[in-house]
Structure formats: structure tokens, C-alpha cells
C-alpha atoms as a PDB file:
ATOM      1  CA  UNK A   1      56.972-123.896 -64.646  1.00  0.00           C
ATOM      2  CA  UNK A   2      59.451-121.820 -62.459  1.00  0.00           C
ATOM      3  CA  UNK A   3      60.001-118.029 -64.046  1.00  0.00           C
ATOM      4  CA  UNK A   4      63.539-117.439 -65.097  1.00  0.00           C
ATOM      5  CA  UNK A   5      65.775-115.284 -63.028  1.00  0.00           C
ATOM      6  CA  UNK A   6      68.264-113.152 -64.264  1.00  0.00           C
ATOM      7  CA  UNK A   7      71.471-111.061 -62.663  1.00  0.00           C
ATOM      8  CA  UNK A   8      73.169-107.777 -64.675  1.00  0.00           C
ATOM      9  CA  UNK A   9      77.054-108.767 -64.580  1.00  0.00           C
ATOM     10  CA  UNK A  10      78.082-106.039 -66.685  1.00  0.00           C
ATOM     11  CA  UNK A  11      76.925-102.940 -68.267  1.00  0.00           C
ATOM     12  CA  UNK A  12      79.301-101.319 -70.929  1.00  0.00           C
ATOM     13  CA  UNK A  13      78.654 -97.466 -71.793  1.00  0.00           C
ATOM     14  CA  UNK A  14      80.303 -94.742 -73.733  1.00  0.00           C
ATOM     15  CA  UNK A  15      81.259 -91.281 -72.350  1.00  0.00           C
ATOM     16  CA  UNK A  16      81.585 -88.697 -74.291  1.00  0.00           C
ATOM     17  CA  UNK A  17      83.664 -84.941 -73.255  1.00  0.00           C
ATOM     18  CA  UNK A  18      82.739 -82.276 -75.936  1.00  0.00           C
ATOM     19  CA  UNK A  19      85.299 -80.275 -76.736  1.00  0.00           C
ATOM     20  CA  UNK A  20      88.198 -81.185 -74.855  1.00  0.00           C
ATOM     21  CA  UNK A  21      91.354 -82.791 -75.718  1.00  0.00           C
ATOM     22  CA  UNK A  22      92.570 -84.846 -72.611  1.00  0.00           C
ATOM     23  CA  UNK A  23      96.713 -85.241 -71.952  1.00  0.00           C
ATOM     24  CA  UNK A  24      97.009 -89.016 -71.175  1.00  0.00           C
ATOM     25  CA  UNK A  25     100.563 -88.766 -70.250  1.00  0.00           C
ATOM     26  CA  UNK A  26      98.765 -86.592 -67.608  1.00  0.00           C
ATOM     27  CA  UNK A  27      95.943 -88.486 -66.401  1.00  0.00           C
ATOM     28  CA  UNK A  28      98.317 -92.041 -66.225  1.00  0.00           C
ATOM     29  CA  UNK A  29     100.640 -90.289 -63.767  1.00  0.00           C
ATOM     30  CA  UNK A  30      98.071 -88.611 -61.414  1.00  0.00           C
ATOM     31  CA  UNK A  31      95.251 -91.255 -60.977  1.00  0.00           C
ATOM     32  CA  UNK A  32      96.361 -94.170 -59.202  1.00  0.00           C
ATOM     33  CA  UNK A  33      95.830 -97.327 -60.766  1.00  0.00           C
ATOM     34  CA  UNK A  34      95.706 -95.944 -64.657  1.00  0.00           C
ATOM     35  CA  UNK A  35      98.184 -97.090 -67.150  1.00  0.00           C
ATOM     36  CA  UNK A  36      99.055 -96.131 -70.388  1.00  0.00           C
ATOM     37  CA  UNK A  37     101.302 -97.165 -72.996  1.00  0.00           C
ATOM     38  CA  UNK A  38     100.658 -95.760 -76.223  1.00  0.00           C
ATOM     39  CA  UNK A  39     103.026 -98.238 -78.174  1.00  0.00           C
ATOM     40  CA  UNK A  40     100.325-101.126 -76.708  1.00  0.00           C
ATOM     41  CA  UNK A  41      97.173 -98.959 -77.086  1.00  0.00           C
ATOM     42  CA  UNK A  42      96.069 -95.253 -77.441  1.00  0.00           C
ATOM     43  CA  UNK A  43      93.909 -95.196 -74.573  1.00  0.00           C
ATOM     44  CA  UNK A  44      94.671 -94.961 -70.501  1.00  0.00           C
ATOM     45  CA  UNK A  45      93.300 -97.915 -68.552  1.00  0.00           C
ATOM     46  CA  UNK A  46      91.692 -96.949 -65.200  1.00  0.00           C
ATOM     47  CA  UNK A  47      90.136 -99.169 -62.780  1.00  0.00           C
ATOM     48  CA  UNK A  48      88.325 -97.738 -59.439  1.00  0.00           C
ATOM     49  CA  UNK A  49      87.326 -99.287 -57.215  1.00  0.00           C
ATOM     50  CA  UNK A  50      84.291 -97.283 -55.665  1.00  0.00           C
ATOM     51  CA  UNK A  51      81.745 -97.312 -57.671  1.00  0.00           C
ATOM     52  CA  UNK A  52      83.129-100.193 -58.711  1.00  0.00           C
ATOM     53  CA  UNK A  53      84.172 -99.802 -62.803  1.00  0.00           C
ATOM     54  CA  UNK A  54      86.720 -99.610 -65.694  1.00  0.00           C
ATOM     55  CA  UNK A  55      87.450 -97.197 -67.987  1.00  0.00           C
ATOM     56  CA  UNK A  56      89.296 -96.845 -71.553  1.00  0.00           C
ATOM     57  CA  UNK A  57      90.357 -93.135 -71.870  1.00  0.00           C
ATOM     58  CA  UNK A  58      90.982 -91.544 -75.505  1.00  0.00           C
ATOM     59  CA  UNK A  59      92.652 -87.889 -75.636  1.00  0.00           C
ATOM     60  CA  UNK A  60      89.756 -87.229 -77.930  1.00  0.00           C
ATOM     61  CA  UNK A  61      87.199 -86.903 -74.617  1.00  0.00           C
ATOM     62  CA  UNK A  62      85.499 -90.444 -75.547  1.00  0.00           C
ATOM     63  CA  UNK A  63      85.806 -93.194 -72.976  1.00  0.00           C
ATOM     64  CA  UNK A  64      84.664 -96.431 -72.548  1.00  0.00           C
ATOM     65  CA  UNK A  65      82.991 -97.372 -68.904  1.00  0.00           C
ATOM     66  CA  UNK A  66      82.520-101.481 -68.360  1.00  0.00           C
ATOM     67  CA  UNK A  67      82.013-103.192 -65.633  1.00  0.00           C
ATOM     68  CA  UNK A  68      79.184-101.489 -63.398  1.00  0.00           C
ATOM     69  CA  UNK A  69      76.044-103.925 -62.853  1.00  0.00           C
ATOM     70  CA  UNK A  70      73.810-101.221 -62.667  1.00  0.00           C
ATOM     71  CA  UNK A  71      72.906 -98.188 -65.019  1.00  0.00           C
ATOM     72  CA  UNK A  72      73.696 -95.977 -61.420  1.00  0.00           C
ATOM     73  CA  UNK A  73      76.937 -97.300 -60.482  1.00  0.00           C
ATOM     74  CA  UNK A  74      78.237 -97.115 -64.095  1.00  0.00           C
ATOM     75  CA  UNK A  75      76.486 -93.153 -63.291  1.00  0.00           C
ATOM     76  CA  UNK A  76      78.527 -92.700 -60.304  1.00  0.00           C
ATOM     77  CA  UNK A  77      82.147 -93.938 -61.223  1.00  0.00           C
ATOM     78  CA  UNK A  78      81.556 -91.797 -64.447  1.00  0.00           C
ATOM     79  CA  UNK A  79      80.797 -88.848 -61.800  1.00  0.00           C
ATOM     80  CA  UNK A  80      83.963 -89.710 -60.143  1.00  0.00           C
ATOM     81  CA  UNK A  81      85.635 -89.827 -63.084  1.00  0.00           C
ATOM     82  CA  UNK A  82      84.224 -86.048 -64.353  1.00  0.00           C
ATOM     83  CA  UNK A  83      85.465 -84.805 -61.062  1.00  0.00           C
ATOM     84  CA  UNK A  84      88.507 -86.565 -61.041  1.00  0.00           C
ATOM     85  CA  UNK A  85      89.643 -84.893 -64.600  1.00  0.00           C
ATOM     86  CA  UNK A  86      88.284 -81.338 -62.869  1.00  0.00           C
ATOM     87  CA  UNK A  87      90.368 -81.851 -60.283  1.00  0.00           C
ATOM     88  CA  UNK A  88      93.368 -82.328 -62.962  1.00  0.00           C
ATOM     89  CA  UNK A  89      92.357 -79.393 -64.726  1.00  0.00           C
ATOM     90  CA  UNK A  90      90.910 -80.658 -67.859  1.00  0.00           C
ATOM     91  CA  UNK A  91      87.784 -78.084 -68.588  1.00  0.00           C
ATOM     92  CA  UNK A  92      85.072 -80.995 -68.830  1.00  0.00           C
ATOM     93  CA  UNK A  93      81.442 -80.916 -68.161  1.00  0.00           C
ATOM     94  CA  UNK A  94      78.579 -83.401 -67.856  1.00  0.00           C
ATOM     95  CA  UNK A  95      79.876 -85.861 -70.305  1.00  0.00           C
ATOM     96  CA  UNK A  96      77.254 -87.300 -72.734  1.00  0.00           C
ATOM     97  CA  UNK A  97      76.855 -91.020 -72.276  1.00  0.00           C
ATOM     98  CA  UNK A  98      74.744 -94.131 -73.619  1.00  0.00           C
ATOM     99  CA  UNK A  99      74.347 -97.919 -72.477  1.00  0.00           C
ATOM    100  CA  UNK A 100      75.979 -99.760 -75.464  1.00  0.00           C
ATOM    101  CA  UNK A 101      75.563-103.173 -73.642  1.00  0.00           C
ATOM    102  CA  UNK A 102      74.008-104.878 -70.592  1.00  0.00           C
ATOM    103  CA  UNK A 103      75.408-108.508 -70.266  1.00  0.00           C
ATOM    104  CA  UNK A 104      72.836-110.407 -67.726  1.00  0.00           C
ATOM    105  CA  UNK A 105      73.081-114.210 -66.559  1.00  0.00           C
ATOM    106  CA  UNK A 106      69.950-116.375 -66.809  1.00  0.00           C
ATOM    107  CA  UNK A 107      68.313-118.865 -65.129  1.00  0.00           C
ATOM    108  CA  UNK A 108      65.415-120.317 -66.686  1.00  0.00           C
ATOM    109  CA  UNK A 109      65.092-123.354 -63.889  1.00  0.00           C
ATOM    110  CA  UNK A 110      64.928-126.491 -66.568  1.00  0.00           C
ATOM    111  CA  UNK A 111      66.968-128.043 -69.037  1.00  0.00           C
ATOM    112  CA  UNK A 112      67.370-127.547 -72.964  1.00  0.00           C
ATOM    113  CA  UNK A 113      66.777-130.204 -75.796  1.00  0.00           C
ATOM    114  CA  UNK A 114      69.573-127.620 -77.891  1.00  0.00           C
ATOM    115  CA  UNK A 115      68.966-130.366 -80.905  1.00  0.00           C
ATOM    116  CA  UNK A 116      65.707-130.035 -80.985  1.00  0.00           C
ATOM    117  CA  UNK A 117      65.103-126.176 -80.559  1.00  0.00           C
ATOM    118  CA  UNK A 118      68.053-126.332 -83.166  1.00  0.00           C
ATOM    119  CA  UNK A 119      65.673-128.743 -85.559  1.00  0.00           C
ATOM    120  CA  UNK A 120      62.733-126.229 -85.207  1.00  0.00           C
ATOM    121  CA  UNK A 121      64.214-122.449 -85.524  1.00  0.00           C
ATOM    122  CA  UNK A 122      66.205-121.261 -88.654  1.00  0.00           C
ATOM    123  CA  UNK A 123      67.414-118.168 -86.354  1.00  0.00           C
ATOM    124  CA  UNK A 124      69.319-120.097 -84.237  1.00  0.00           C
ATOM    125  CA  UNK A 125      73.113-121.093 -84.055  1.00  0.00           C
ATOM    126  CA  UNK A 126      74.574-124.052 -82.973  1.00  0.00           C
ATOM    127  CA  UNK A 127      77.898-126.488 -83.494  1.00  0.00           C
ATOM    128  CA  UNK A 128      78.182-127.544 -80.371  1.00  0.00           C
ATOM    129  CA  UNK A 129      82.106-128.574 -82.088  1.00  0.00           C
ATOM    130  CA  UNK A 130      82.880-125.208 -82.014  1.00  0.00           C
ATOM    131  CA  UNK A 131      80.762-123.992 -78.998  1.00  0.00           C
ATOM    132  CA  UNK A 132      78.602-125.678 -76.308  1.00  0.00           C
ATOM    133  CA  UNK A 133      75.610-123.657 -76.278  1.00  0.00           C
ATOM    134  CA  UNK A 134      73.077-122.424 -78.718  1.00  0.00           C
ATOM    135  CA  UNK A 135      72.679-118.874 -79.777  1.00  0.00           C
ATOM    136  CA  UNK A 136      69.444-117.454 -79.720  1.00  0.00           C
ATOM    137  CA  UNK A 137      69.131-114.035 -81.731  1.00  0.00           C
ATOM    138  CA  UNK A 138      65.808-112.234 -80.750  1.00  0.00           C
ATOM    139  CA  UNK A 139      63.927-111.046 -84.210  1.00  0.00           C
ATOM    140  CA  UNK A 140      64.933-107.401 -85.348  1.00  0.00           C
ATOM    141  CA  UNK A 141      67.037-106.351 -82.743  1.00  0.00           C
ATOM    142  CA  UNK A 142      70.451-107.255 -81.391  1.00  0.00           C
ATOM    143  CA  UNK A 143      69.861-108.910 -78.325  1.00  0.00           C
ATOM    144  CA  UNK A 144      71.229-112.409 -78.448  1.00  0.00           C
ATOM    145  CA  UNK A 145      70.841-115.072 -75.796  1.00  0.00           C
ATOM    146  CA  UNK A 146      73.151-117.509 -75.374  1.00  0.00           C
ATOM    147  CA  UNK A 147      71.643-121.371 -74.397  1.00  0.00           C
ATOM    148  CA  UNK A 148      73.478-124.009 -72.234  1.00  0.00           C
ATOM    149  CA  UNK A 149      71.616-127.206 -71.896  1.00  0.00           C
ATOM    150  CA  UNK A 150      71.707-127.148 -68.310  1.00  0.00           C
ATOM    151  CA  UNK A 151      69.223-124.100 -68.459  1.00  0.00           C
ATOM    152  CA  UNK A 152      71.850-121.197 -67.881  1.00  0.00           C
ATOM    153  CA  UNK A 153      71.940-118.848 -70.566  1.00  0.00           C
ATOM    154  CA  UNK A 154      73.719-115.129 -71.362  1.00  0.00           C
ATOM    155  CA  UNK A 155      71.828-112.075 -72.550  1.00  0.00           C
ATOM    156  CA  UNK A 156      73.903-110.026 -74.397  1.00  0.00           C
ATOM    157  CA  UNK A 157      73.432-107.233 -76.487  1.00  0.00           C
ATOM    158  CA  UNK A 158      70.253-105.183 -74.891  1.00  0.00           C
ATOM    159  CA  UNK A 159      70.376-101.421 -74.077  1.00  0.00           C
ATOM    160  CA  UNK A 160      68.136-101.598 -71.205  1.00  0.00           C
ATOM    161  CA  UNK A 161      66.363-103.626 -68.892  1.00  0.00           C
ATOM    162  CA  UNK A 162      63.202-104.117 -70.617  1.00  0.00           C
ATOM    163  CA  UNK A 163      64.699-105.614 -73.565  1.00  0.00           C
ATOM    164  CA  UNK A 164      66.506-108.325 -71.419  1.00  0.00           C
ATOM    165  CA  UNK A 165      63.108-109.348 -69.624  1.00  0.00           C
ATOM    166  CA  UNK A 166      61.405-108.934 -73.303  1.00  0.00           C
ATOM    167  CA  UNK A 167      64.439-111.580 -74.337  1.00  0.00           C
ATOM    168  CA  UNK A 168      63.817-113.957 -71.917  1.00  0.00           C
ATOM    169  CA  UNK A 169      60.418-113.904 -72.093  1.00  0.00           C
ATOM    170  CA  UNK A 170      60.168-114.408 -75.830  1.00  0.00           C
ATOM    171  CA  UNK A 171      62.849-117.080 -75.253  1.00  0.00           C
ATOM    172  CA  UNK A 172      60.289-119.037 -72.912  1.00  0.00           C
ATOM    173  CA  UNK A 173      57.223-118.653 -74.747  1.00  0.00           C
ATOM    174  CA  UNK A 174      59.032-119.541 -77.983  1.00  0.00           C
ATOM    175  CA  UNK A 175      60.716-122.844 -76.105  1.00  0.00           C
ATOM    176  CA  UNK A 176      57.121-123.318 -74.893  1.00  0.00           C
ATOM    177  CA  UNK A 177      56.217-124.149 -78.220  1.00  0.00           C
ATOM    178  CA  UNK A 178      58.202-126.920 -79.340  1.00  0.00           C
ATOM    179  CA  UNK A 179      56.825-128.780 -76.307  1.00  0.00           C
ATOM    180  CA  UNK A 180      53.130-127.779 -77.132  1.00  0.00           C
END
């Protein structure tokens, strides 16, 4: 049997500025690319482009950063971002952050019976009415993989690396089973 391979498409963190309030009005008009509209949503928008990310901005010094498909890049563009709100005068300093989310494609080189591994595991969900694949919830945590027949799948849910490769592996050897 060929190992499964998986990708990172997106990692989703939160940033948090102690002790600063951040003027929004401000930041919208002086990075390019950020917009704000507080009648739509309380946050400024900013996409760059190098590191590659997005980021939801809150006058409260929280921010969202998606996008990145490594923990480093998402580290870089929120480096970039630190200096860019220097550079505007806000007084911030290394901003506290934490992976919330790592979203990874999988590969596991074979196809699902999604009946049958449906038939056998009470911790599974599927209606393939509502939703073609089957979702796979890893015991006591809150990774989740997400099963297409043709053998693709979506990790979602894991906090680091480890827990994805722990996922997929648990995924395999519990698939293993049903065919045993």
C-alpha cells in the first residue's frame, strides 16, 4: 500500500497586541490594499502579498492571520505586519500569537468504500444527500478529516503538524481494519 501524502493549504493563527488600541480609520488609509468599512464589519481587511497572507484587524490589538502554508510564512507576514503598524506609529511589540488551524489536503493513493466505513464506525458522518464525503472525527481531539471516495480527503482542525500525520495515520490503520 502507497503512504498517503499530504500538502498544508492554509494555516489560520491569532495575533495578539497587548495593550494597544489600533485606529483602523488609520491603518485602511495608509496600507495599500486594506479596507475597512465598519457598517460591513469591525475589522480592516489586509492582504500582502509577500509573505504571502491575510489579515482581519480589530482596534482591540487582536488579528486574525489566514492563509500562510507554513507556520514561518504566517511568522513573517505577521513580522511585516508588526513593522508595518511601527512604522504608522502604533506602540506595538512582539505580538503574542497561536496556530488555531492548519487545513492540509490528503492523498491516501486508493479509493473509499464510504458505506462501508460508514456501516462499521459510530464516529463517523455521512449523508452523502447533503454532502459527498464522509467525516472522520479523530477520538478526543478536534481534528476532523474529511473522506472523498476517490481517496482525497481534508484535515482540518489540527494545531500542528504532528497531529495531521497522527490523523492520517490513525485514519489508515483504522481503514486497514475493515479490510482485515
Amino acid at each position: 500500500m502507497v503512504e498517503a501524502e499530504y500538502e498544508i493549504s492554509n494555516i489560520v493563527l491569532t495575533v495578539s497586541y497587548r495593550d494597544v488600541e489600533l485606529d483602523l480609520e488609520k491603518i485602511a488609509s495608509n496600507l495599500e490594499g486594506a479596507r475597512y468599512d465598519p457598517e460591513v464589519f469591525p475589522g480592516v481587511a489586509y492582504r500582502m502579498s509577500k509573505p504571502k497572507a491575510s489579515f482581519l484587524i480589530f482596534a482591540s490589538g487582536n488579528a486574525n492571520c489566514v492563509g500562510a502554508r507554513t507556520v514561518e510564512g504566517a511568522e513573517r507576514a505577521i513580522e511585516n505586519l508588526t513593522d508595518k503598524l511601527q512604522n504608522l506609529g502604533f506602540d506595538v511589540g512582539e505580538p503574542e500569537t497561536e496556530v488555531q488551524n492548519m487545513v492540509a489536503s490528503v492523498d491516501f493513493h486508493r479509493r473509499f468504500d464510504l458505506e462501508e466505513i460508514a456501516r462499521n464506525y459510530h464516529y463517523v458522518e455521512y449523508n452523502p444527500e447533503v454532502f459527498p464525503g464522509l467525516v472522520f472525527r479523530w477520538e478526543d481531539t478536534n481534528v476532523a478529516i474529511l473522506l472523498f471516495v476517490e481517496g482525497e480527503g481534508v484535515c482540518v482542525g489540527a494545531k500542528k503538524k504532528e497531529e495531521i500525520e497522527k490523523a492520517i495515520e490513525w485514519i489508515e490503520e483504522t481503514i486497514e481494519s475493515i479490510n482485515s
